[in-house]
Protein backbone atom coordinates (compact mmCIF):
# COMPACT_ATOMS: atom_id res chain seq x y z
CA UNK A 1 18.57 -79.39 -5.31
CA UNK A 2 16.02 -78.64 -2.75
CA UNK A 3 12.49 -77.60 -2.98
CA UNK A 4 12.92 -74.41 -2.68
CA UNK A 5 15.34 -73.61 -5.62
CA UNK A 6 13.14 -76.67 -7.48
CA UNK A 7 10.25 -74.31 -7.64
CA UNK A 8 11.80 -70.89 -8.18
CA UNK A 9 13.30 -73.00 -11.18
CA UNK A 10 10.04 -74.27 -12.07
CA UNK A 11 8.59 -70.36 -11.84
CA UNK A 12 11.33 -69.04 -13.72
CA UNK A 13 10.30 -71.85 -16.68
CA UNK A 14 6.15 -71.06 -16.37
CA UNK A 15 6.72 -67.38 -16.73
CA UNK A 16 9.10 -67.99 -20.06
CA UNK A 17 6.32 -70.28 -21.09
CA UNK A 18 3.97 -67.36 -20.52
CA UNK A 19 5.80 -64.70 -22.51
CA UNK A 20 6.50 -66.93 -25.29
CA UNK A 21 2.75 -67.83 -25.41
CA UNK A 22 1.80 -64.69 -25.05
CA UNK A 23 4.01 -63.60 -27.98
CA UNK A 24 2.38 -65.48 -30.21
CA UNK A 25 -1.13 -65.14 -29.51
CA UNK A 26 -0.86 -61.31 -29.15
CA UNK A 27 1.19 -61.00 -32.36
CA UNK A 28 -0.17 -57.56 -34.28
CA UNK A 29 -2.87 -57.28 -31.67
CA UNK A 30 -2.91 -53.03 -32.26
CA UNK A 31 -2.82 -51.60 -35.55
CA UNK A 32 -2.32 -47.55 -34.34
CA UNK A 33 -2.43 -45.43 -37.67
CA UNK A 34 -1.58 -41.60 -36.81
CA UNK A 35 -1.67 -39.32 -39.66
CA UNK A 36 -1.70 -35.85 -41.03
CA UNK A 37 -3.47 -35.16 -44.91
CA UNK A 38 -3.16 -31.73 -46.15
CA UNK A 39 -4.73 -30.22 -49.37
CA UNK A 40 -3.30 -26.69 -49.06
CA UNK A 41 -2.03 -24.32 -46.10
CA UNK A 42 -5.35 -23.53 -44.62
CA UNK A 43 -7.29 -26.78 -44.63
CA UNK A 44 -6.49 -30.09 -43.63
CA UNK A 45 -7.16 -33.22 -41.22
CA UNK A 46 -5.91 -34.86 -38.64
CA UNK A 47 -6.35 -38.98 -38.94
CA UNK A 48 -6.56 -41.46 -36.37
CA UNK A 49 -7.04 -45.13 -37.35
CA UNK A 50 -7.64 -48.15 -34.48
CA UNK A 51 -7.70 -51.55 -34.76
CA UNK A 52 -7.78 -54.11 -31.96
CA UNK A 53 -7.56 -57.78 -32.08
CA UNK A 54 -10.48 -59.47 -30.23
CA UNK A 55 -8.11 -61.73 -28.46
CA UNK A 56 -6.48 -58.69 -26.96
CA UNK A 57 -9.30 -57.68 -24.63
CA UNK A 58 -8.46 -61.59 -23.87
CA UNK A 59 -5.66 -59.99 -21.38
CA UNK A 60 -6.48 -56.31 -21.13
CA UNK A 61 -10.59 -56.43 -20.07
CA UNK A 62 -11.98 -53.55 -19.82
CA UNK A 63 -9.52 -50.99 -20.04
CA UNK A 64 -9.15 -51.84 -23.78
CA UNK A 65 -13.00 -50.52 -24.43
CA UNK A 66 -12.62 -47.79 -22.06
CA UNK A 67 -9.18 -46.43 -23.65
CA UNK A 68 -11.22 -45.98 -27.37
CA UNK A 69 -14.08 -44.50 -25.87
CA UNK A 70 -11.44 -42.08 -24.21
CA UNK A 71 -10.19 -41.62 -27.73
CA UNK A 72 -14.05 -40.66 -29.03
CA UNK A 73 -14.74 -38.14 -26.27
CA UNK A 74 -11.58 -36.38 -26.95
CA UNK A 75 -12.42 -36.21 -30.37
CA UNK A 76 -15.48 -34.64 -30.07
CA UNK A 77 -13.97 -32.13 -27.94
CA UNK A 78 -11.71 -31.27 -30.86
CA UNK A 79 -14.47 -30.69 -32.99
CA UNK A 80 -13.64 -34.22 -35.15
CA UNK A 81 -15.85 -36.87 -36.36
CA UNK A 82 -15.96 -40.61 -34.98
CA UNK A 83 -16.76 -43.86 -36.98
CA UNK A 84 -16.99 -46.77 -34.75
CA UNK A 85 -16.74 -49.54 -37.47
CA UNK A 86 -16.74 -52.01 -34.78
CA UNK A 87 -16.71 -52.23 -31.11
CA UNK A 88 -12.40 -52.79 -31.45
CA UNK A 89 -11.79 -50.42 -34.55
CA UNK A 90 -12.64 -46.66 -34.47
CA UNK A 91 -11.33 -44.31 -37.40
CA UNK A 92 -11.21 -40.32 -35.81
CA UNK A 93 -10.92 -37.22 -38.23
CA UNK A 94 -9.97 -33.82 -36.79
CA UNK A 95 -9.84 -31.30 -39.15
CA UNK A 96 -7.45 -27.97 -39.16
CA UNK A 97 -7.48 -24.67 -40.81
CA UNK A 98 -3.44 -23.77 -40.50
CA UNK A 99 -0.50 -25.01 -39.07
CA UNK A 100 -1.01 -23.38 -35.71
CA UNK A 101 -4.65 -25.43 -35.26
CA UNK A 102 -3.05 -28.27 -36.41
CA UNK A 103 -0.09 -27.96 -34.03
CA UNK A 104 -2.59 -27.04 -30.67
CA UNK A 105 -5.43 -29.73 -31.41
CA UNK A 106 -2.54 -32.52 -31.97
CA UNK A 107 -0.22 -31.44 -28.91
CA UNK A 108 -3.93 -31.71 -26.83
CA UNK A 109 -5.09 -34.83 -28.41
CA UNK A 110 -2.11 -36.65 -28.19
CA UNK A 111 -0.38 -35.19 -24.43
CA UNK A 112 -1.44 -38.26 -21.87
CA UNK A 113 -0.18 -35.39 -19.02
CA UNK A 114 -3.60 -33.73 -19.83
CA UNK A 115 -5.90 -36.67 -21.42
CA UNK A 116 -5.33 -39.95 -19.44
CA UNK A 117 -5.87 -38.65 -16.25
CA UNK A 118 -8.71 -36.26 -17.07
CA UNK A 119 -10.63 -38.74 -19.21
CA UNK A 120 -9.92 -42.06 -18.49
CA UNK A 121 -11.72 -42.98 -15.66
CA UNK A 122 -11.37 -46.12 -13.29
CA UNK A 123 -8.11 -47.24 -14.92
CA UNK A 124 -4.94 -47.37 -13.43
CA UNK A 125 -1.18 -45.59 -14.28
CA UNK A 126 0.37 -48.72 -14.74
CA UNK A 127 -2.46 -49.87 -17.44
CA UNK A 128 -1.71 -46.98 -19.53
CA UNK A 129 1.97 -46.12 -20.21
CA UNK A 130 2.82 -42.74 -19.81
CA UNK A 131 3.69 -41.29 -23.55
CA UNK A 132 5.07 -38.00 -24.50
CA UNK A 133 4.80 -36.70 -28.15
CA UNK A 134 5.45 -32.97 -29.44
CA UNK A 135 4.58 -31.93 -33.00
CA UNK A 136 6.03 -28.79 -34.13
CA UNK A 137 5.14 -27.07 -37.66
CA UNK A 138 7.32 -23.87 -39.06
CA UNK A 139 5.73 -22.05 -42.17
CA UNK A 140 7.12 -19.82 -44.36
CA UNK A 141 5.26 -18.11 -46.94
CA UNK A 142 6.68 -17.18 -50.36
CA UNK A 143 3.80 -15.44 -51.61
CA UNK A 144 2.14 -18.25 -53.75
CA UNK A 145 3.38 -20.96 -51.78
CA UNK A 146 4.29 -22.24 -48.37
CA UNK A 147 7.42 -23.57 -47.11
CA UNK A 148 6.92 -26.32 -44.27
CA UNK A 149 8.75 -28.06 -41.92
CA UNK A 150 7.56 -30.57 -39.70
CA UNK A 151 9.06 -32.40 -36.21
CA UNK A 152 6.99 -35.42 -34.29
CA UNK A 153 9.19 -36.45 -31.50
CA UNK A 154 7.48 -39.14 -29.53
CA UNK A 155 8.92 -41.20 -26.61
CA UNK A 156 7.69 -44.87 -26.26
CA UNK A 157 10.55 -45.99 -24.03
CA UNK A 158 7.50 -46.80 -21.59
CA UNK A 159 5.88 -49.08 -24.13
CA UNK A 160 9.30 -51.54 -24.39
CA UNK A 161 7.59 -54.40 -22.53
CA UNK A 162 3.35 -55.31 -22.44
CA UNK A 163 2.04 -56.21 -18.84
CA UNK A 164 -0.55 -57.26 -16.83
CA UNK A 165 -1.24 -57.44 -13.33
CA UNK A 166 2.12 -56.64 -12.86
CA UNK A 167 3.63 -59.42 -14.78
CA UNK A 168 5.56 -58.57 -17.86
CA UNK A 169 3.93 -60.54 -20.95
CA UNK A 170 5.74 -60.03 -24.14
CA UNK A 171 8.06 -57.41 -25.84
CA UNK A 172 5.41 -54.57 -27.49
CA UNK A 173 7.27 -54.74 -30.48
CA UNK A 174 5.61 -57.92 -31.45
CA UNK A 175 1.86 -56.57 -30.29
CA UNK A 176 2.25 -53.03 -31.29
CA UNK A 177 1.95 -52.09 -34.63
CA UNK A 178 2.30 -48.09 -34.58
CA UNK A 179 3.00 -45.39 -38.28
CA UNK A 180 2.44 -41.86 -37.95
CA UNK A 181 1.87 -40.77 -41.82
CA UNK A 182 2.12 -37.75 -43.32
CA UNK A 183 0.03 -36.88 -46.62
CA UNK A 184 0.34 -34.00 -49.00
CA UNK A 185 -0.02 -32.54 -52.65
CA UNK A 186 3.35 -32.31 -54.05
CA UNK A 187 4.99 -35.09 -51.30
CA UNK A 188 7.35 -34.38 -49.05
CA UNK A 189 11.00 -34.36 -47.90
CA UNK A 190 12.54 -36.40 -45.24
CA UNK A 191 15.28 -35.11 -43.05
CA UNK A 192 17.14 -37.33 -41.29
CA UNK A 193 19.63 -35.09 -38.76
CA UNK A 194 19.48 -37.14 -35.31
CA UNK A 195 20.24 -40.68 -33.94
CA UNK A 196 16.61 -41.64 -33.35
CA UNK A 197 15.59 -40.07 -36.54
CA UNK A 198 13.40 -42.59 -38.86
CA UNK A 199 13.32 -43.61 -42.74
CA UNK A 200 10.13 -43.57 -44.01
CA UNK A 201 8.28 -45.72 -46.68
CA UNK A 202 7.11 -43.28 -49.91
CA UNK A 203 3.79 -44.07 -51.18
CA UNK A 204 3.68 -42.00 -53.77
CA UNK A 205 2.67 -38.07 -51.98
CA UNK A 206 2.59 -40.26 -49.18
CA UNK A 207 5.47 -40.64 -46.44
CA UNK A 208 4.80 -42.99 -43.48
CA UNK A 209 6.77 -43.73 -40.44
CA UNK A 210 6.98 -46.63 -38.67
CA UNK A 211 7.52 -45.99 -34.69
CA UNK A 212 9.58 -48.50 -32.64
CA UNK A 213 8.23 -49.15 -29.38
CA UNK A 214 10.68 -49.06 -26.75
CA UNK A 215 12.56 -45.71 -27.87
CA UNK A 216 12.60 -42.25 -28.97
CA UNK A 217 11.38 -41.38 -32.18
CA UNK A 218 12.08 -38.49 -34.31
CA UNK A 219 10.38 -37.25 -37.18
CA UNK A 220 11.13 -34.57 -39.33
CA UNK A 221 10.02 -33.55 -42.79
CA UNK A 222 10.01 -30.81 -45.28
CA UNK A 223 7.05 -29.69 -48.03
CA UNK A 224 5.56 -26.99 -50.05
CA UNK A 225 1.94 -26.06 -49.95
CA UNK A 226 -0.18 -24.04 -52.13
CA UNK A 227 -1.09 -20.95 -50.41
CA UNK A 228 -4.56 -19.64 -51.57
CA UNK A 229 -4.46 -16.40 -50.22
CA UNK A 230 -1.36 -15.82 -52.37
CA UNK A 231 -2.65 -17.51 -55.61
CA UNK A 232 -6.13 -15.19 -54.75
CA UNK A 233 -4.09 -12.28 -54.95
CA UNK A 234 -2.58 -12.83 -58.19
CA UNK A 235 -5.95 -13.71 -59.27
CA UNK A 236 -7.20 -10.31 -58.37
CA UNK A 237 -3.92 -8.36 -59.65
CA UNK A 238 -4.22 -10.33 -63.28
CA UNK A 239 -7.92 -9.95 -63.60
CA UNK A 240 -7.69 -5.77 -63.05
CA UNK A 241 -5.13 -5.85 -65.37
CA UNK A 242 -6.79 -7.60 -68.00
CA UNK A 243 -9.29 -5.06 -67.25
CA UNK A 244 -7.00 -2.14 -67.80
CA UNK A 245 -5.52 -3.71 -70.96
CA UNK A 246 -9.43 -4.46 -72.62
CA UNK A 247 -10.19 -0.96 -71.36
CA UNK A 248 -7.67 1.35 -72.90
CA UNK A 249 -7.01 -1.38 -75.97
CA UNK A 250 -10.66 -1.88 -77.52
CA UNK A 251 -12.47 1.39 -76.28
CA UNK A 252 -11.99 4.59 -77.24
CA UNK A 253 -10.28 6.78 -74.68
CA UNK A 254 -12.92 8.93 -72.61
CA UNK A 255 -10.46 12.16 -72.84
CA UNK A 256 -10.17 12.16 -76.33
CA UNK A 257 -13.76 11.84 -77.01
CA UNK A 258 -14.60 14.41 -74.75
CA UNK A 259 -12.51 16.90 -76.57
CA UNK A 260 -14.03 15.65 -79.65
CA UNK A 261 -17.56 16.52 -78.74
CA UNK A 262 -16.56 19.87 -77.59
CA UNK A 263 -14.26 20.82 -80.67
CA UNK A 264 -17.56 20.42 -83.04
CA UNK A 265 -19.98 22.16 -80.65
């Protein structure tokens, strides 16, 4: 064997070395929590929960700090609130008023087409994998309640292997730690009608998904919802005739005592 093939061997060996190294000490380096809580049909939030290891910044510098402060400015210009509980964990609350907020303020929070290159600044395309997500909500209303049905499709084919500088470090699998939740009063419904279609884990009106790096995921889900505007109506409807009934039940009828009064005059 002669130099030459001695130390492409050699390189081959260091950069195994490297991703098996870097497999371990990156190991559940980003806990990403997406999630979406409703109470009824017109009021809700959005939830976004970070955590980053410390030893991640170890490999990523900068770009790390300047990716969550992307994720606070974008916030903010969706209206939502930011807690910074430390400089690598940041929990973001967007809240909604109906489906079709919900739907536009996720689609423009989440699309990197229109985000990463508007707001991260001084950070390079290969840094940030390019992601595409879609969430898609269909309502029905029944009068005093609302049908929904709710696909996430989002493809993390670009996230299959970590890098840096070029060099690939470990599979994101083992770094990435990514669930997309979904939250609501009476639970919901899973439907599972596609290959990349996932099972979720029920915590009690709880569902939550947990994304694969590496491929497509597909999310869908069906739930009721209280619909105030519906249960207001009744409201109104059973309190005038509650009226109607005390009036004409308890109280002497205007017409008769009328003619009453005019009969002994």
């Amino acid at each position: 064997m002669n130099l030459s093939a001695l130390a492409k061997s050699f390189a081959r060996l260091r950069f195994v070395c490297l991703v098996l190294f870097a497999s371990l000490l990156l190991s559940g380096c980003v806990q990403y929590e997406a999630g979406v809580n409703f109470e009824n049909s017109n009021r809700g939030e959005l939830v976004q929960h970070i955590k980053l290891a410390e030893r991640l910044t170890t490999f990523s510098g900068d770009s790390v700090y300047e990716w969550l402060n992307s994720i606070e400015r974008r916030a903010r210009k969706q209206e939502g609130k930011v807690r910074r509980l430390s400089q690598e964990e940041i929990i973001v609350t967007i809240p909604f008023s109906n489906g079709k907020e919900l739907q536009t303020k996720f689609n423009e929070f989440f699309n990197p087409n229109i985000n990463q290159k508007a707001e991260v600044k001084g950070t390079s395309d290969s840094e940030l994998p390019k992601i595409e997500s879609n969430l898609l909500l269909f309502q029905n209303n029944f009068l005093l309640l609302v049908r929904n049905r709710l696909i996430y499709d989002v493809d993390l084919r670009s996230l299959s292997l970590i890098a840096s500088n070029g060099n690939v470090l470990a599979n994101a699998g083992s770094i990435l730690d990514l669930e997309f939740s979904l939250k609501t009063p009476w639970g919901a419904k899973s439907i599972q009608q596609t290959e990349s279609a996932i099972a979720p884990e029920k915590n009690q009106n709880k569902l939550v998904w947990k994304l694969t790096p590496g491929q497509l995921n597909h999310i869908e889900a069906v739930f009721w919802l209280p619909s105030p505007l519906g249960i207001g109506t009744l409201l109104i409807i059973l309190f005038v005739c509650g009226g109607l009934y005390l009036r004409y039940s308890f109280m002497p009828d205007p017409s008769i005592q009328f003619a009453t009064k005019t009969a002994s005059e």
